[in-house]
N, C-alpha and C. Protein backbone atom coordinates (compact mmCIF):
# COMPACT_ATOMS: atom_id res chain seq x y z
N UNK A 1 65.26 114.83 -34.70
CA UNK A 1 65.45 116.25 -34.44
C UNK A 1 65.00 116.56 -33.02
N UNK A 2 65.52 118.21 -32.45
CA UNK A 2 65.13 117.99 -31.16
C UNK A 2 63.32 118.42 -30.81
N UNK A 3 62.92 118.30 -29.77
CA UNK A 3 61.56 118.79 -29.84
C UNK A 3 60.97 120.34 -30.16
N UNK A 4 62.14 121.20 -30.04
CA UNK A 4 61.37 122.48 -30.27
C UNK A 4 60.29 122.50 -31.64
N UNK A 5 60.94 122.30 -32.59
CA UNK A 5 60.16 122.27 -34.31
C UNK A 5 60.86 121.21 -34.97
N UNK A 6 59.80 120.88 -35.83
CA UNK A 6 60.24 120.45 -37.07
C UNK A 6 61.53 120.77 -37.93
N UNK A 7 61.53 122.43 -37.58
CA UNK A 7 62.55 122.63 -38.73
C UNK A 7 64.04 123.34 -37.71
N UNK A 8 63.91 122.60 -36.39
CA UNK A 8 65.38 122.86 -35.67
C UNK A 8 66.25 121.87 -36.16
N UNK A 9 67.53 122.62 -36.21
CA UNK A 9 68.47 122.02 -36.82
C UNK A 9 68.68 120.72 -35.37
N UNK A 10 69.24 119.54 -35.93
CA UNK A 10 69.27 118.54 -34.99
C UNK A 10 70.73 118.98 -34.25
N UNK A 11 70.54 118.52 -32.74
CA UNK A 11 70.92 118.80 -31.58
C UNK A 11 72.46 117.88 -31.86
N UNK A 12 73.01 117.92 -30.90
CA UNK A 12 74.32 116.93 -29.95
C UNK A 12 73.35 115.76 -29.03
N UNK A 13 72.43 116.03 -28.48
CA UNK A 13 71.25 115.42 -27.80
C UNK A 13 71.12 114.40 -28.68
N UNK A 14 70.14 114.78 -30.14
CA UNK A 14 69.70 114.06 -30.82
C UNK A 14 70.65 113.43 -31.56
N UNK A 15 71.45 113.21 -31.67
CA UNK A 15 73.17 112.18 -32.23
C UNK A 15 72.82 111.35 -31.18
N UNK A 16 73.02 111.29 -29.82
CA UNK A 16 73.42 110.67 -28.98
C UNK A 16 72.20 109.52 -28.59
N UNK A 17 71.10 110.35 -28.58
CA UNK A 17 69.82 109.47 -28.79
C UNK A 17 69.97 108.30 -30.00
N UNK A 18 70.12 109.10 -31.04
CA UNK A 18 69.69 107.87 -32.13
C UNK A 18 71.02 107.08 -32.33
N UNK A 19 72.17 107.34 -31.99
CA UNK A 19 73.35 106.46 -31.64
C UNK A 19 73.13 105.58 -30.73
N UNK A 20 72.80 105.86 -29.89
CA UNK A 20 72.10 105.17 -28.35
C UNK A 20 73.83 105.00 -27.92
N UNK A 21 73.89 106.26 -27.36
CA UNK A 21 75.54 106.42 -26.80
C UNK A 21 75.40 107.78 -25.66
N UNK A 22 75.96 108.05 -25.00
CA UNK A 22 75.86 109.19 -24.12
C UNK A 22 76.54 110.44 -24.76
N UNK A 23 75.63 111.34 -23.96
CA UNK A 23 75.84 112.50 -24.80
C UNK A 23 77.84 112.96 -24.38
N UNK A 24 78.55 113.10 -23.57
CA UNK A 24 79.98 112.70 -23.04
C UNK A 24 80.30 112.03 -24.58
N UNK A 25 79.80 110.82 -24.63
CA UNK A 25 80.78 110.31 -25.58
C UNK A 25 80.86 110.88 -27.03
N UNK A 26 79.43 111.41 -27.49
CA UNK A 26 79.68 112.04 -28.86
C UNK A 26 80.05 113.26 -28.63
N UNK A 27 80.21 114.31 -27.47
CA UNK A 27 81.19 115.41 -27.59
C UNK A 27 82.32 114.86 -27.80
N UNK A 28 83.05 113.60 -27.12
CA UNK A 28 84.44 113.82 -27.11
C UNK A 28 84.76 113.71 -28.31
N UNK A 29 84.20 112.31 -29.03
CA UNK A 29 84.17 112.24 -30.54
C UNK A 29 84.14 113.44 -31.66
N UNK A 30 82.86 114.74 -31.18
CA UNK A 30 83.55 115.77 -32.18
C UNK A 30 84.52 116.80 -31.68
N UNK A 31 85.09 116.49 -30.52
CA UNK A 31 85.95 117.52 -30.20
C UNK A 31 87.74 116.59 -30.65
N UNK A 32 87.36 115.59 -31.13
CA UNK A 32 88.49 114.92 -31.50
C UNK A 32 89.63 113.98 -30.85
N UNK A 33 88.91 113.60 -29.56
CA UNK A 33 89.35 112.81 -28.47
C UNK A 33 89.35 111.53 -29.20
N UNK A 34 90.71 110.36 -29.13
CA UNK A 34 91.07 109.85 -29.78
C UNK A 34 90.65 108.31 -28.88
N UNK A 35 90.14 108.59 -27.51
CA UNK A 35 90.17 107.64 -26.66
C UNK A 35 88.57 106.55 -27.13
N UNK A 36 87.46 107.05 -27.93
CA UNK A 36 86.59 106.35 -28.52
C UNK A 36 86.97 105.74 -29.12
N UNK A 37 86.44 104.17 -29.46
CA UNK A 37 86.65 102.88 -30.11
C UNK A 37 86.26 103.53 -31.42
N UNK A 38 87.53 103.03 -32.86
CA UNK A 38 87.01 103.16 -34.26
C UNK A 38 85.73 103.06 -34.46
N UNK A 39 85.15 101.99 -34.22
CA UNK A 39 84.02 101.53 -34.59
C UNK A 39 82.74 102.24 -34.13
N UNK A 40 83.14 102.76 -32.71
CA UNK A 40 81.63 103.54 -31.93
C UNK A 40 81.85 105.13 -32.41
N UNK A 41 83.23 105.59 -32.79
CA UNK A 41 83.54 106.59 -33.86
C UNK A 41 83.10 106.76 -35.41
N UNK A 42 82.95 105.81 -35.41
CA UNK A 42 82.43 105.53 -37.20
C UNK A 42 80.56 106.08 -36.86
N UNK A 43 80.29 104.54 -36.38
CA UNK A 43 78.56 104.62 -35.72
C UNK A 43 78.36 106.25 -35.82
N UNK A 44 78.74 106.88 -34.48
CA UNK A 44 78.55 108.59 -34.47
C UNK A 44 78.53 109.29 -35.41
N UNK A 45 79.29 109.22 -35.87
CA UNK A 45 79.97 110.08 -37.42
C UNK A 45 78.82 109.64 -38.29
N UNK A 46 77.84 108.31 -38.75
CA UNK A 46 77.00 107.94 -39.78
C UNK A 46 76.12 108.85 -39.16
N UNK A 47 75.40 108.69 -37.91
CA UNK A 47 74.04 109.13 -37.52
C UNK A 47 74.12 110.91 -37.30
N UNK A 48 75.48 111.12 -37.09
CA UNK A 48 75.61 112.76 -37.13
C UNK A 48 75.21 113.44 -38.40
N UNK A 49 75.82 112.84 -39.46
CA UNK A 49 75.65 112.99 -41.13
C UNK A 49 74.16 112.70 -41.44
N UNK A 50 73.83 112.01 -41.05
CA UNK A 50 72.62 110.73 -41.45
C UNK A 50 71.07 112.35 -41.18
N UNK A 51 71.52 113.03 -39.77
CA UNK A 51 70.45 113.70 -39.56
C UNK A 51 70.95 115.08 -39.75
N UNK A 52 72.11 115.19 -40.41
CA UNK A 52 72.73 116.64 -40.83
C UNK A 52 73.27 117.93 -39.60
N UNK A 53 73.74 117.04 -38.58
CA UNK A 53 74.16 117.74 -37.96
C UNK A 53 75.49 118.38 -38.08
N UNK A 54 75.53 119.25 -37.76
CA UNK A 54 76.71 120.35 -37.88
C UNK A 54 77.26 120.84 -36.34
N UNK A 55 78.27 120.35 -36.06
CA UNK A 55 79.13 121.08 -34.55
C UNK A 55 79.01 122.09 -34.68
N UNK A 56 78.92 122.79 -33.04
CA UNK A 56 78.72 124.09 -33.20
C UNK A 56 79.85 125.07 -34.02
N UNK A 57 80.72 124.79 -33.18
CA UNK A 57 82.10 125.27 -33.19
C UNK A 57 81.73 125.23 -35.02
N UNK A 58 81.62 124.69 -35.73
CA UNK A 58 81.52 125.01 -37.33
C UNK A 58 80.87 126.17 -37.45
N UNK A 59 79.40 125.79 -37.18
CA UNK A 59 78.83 126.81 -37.46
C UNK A 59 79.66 127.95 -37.19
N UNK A 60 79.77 127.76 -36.15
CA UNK A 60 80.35 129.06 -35.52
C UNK A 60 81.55 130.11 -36.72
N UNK A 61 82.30 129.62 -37.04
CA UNK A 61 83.19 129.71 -38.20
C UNK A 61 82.81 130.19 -39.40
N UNK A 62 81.76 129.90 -39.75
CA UNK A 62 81.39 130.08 -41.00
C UNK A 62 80.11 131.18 -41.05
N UNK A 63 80.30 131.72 -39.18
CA UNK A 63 79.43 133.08 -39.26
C UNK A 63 77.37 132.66 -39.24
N UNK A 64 77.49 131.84 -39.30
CA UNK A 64 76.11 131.50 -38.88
C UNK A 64 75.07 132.05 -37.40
N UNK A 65 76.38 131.68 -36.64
CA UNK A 65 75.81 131.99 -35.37
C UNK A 65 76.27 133.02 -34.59
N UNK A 66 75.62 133.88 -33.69
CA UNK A 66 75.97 135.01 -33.50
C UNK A 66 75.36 134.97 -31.86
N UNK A 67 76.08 136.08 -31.01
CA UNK A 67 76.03 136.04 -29.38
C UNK A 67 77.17 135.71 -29.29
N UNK A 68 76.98 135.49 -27.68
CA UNK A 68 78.35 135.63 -26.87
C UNK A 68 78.89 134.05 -26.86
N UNK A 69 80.28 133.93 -26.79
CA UNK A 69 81.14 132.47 -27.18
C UNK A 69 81.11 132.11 -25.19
């Protein structure tokens, strides 16, 4: 999770950390860029799930988050 608290929801930061991948590569991955290898696509996708992260852009959708886009 990221350093603010315990109970912050985990970052894009913190994917990329515990993937040990750059933060570039797991945006493109959730923005749906097809140019990441299956396999370093898969990796992302476990450790995104793994620490319950949620894209913003979801949240966003489902009214969670609020301010300016």
């Amino acid at each position: 999770m990221n350093k603010k608290t315990n109970l912050s929801a985990p970052s894009i930061v913190d994917v990329a950390k515990m993937a040990d991948v750059s933060l570039g590569t797991v945006s493109r991955i959730m923005n749906g860029n097809k140019s990441v290898r299956p396999e370093l696509r898969l990796k992302v996708f476990k450790v995104a799930h793994a620490l319950g992260f949620v894209p913003r852009t979801q949240v966003r959708r489902i009214g969670v988050v609020t301010g300016h886009r």
